[in-house]
N, C-alpha and C. Protein backbone atom coordinates (compact mmCIF):
# COMPACT_ATOMS: atom_id res chain seq x y z
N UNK A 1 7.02 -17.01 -44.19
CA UNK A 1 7.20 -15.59 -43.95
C UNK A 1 6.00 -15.01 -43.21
N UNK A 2 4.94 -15.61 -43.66
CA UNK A 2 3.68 -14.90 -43.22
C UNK A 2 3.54 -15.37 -41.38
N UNK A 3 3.51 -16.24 -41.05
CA UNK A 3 3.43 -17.36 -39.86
C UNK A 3 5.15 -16.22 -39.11
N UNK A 4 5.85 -16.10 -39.27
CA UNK A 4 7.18 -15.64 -38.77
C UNK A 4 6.42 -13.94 -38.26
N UNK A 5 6.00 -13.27 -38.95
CA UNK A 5 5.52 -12.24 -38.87
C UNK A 5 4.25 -12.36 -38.02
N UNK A 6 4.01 -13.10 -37.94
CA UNK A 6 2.44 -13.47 -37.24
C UNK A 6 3.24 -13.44 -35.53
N UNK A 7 4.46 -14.32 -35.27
CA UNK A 7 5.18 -14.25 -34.38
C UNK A 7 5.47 -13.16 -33.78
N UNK A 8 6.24 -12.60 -34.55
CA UNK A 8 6.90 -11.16 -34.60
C UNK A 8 6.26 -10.37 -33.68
N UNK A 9 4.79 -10.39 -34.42
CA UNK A 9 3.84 -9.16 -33.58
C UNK A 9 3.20 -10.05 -32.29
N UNK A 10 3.26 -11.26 -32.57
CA UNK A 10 2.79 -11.68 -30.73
C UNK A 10 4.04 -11.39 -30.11
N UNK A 11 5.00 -11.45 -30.30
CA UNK A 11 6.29 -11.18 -29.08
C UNK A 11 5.97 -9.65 -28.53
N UNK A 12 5.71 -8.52 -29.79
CA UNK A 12 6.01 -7.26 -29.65
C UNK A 12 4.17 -6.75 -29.15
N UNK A 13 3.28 -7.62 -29.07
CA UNK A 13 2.25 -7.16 -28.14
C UNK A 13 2.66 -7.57 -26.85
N UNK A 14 3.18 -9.17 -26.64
CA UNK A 14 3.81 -9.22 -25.04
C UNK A 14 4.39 -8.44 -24.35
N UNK A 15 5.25 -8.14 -25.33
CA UNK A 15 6.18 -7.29 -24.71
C UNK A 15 6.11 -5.68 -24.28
N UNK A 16 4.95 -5.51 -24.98
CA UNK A 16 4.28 -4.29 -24.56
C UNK A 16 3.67 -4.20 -23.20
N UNK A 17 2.93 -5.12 -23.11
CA UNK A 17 1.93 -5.84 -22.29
C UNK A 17 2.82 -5.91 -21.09
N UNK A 18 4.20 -6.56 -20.96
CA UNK A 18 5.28 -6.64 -19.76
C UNK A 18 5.40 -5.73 -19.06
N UNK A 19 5.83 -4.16 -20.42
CA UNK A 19 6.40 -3.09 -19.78
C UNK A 19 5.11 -2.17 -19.26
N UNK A 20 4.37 -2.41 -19.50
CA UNK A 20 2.78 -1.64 -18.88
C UNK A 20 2.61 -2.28 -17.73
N UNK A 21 2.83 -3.59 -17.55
CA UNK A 21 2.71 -3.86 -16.08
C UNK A 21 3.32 -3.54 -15.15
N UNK A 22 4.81 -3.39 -15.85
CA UNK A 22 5.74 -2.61 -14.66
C UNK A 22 5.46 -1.26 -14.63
N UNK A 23 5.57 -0.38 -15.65
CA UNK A 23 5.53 0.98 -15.96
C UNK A 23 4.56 1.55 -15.24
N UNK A 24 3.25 0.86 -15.08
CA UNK A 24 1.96 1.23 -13.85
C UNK A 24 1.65 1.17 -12.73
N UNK A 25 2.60 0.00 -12.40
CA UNK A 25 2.34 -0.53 -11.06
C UNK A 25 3.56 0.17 -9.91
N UNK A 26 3.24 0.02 -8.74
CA UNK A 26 4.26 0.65 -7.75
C UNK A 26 4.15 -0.15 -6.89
N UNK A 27 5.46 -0.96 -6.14
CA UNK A 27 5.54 -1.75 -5.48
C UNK A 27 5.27 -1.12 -3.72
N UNK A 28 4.35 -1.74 -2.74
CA UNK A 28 3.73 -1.35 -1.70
C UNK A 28 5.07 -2.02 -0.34
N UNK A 29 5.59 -1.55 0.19
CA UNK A 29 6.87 -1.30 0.91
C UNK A 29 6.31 -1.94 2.40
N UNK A 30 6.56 -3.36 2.41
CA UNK A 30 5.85 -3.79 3.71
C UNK A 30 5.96 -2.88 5.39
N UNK A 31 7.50 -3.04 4.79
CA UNK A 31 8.13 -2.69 6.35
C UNK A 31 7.98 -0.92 5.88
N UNK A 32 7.69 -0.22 5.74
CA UNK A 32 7.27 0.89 5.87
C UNK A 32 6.67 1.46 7.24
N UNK A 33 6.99 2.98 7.84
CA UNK A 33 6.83 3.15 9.14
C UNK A 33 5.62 4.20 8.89
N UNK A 34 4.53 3.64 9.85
CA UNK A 34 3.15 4.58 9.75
C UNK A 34 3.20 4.97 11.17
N UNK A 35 2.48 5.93 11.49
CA UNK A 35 2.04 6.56 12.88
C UNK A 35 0.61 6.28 13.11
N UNK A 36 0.39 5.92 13.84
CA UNK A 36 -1.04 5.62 14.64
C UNK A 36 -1.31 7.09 16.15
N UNK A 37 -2.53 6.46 16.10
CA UNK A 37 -2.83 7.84 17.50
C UNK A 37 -3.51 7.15 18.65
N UNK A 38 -2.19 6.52 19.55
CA UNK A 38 -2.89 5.96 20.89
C UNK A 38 -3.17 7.06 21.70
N UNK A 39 -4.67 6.89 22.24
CA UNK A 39 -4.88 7.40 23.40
C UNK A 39 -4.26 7.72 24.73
N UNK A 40 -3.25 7.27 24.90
CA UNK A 40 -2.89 7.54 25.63
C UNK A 40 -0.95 7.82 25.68
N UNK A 41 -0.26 7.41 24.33
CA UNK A 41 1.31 7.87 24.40
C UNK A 41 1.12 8.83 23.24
N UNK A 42 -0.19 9.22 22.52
CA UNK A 42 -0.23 10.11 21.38
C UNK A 42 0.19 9.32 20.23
N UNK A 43 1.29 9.76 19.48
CA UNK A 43 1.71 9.37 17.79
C UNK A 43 2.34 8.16 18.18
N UNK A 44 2.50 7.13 17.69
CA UNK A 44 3.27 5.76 18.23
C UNK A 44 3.57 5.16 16.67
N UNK A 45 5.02 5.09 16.25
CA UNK A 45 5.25 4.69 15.20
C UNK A 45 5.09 3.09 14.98
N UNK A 46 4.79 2.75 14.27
CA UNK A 46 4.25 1.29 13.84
C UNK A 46 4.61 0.84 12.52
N UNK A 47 4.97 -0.41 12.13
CA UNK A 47 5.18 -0.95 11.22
C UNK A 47 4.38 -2.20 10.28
N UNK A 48 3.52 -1.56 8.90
CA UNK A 48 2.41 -2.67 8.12
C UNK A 48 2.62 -3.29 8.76
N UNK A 49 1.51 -3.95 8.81
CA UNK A 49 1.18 -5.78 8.74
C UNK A 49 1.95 -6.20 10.21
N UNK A 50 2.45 -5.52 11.05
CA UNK A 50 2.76 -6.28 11.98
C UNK A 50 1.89 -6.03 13.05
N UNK A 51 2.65 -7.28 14.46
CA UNK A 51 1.12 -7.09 15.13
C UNK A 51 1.49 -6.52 16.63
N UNK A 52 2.09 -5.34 15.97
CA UNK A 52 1.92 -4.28 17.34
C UNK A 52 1.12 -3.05 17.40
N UNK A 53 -0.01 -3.34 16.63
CA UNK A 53 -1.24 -2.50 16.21
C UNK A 53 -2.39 -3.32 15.87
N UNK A 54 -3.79 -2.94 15.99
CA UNK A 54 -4.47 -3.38 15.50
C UNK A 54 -5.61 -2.19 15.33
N UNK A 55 -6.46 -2.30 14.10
CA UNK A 55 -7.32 -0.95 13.84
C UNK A 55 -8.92 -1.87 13.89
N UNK A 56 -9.39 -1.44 14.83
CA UNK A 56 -10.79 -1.93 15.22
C UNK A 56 -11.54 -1.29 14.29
N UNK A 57 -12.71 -1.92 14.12
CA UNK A 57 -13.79 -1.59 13.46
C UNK A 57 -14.51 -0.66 13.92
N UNK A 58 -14.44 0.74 13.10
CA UNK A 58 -14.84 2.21 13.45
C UNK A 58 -14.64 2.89 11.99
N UNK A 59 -15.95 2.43 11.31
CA UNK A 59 -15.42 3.38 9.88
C UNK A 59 -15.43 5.06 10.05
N UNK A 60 -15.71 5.40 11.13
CA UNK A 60 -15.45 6.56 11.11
C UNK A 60 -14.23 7.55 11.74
N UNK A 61 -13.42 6.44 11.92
CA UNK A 61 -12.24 7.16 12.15
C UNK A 61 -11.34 6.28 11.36
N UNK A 62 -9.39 7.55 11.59
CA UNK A 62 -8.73 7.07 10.73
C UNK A 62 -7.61 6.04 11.58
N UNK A 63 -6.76 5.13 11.40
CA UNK A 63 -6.30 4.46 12.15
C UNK A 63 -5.06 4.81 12.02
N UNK A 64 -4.31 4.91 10.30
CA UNK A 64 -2.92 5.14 9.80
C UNK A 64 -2.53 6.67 9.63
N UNK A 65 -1.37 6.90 9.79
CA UNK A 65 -0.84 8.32 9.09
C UNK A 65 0.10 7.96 8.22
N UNK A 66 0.98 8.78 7.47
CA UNK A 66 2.26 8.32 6.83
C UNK A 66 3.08 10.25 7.77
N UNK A 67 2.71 10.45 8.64
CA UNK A 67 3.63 11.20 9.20
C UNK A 67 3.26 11.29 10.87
N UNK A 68 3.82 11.56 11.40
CA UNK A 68 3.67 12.11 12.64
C UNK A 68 2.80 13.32 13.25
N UNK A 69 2.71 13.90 12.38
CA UNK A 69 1.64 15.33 12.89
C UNK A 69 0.49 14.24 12.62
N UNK A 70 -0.23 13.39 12.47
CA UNK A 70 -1.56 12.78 12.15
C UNK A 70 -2.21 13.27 11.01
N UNK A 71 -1.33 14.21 10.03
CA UNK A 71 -2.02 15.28 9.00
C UNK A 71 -2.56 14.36 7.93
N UNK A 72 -1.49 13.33 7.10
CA UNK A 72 -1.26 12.69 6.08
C UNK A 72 -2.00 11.14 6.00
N UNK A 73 -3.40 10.70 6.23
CA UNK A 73 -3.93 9.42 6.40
C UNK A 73 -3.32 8.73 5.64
N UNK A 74 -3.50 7.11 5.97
CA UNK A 74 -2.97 6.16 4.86
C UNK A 74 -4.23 5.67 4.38
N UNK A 75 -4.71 5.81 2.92
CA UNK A 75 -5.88 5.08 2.59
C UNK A 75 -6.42 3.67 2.89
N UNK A 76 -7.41 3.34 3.34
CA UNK A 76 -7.96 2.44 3.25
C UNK A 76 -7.70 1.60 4.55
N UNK A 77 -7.03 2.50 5.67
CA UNK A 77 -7.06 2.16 6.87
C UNK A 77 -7.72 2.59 7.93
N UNK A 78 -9.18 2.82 7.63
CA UNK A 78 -10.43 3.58 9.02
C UNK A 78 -10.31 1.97 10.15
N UNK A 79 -10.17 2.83 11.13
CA UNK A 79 -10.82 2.13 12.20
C UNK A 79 -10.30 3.02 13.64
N UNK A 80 -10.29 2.17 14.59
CA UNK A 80 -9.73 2.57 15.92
C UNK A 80 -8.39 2.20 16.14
N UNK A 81 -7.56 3.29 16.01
CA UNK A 81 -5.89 2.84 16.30
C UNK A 81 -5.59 2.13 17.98
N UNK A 82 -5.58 1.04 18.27
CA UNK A 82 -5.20 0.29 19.08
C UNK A 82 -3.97 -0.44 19.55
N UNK A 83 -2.76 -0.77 20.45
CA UNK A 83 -1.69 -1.02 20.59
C UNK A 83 -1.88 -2.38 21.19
N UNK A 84 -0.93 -3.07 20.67
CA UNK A 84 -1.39 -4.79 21.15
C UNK A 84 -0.08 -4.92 22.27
């Protein structure tokens, strides 16, 4: 009885443990459409991770938007918005 109950509560900490991982986390949407700011066609929609962009090394500028006016940055994307 004692050993069964000992069980019991490892299933029901796992299982806690499961739904906190989902319950916190938010899945990051590859193909998602960002706007960049070429110099020269203005807003140019672009898609993560692919390679019809590239953001040069310029921590002082921003490379991503998540809109078209350039208002809305995407974190953790500084550099120089570039078109390959």
């Amino acid at each position: 009885m004692k050993n069964s109950l000992k069980n019991l509560l490892r299933g029901g900490v796992f299982l806690m443990a499961v739904i906190a991982a989902f319950a916190f986390t938010q899945p990051m949407d590859a193909s998602q459409t960002y706007w960049g700011d070429d110099p020269i066609q203005g807003p140019v929609q672009v898609e993560l991770g692919s390679s019809e962009y590239s953001c040069d090394s310029n921590p002082s500028e921003q490379c991503l938007y998540h809109d078209e006016a350039l208002t809305n940055p995407v974190s953790g994307s500084q550099g120089e918005f570039e078109l390959n």
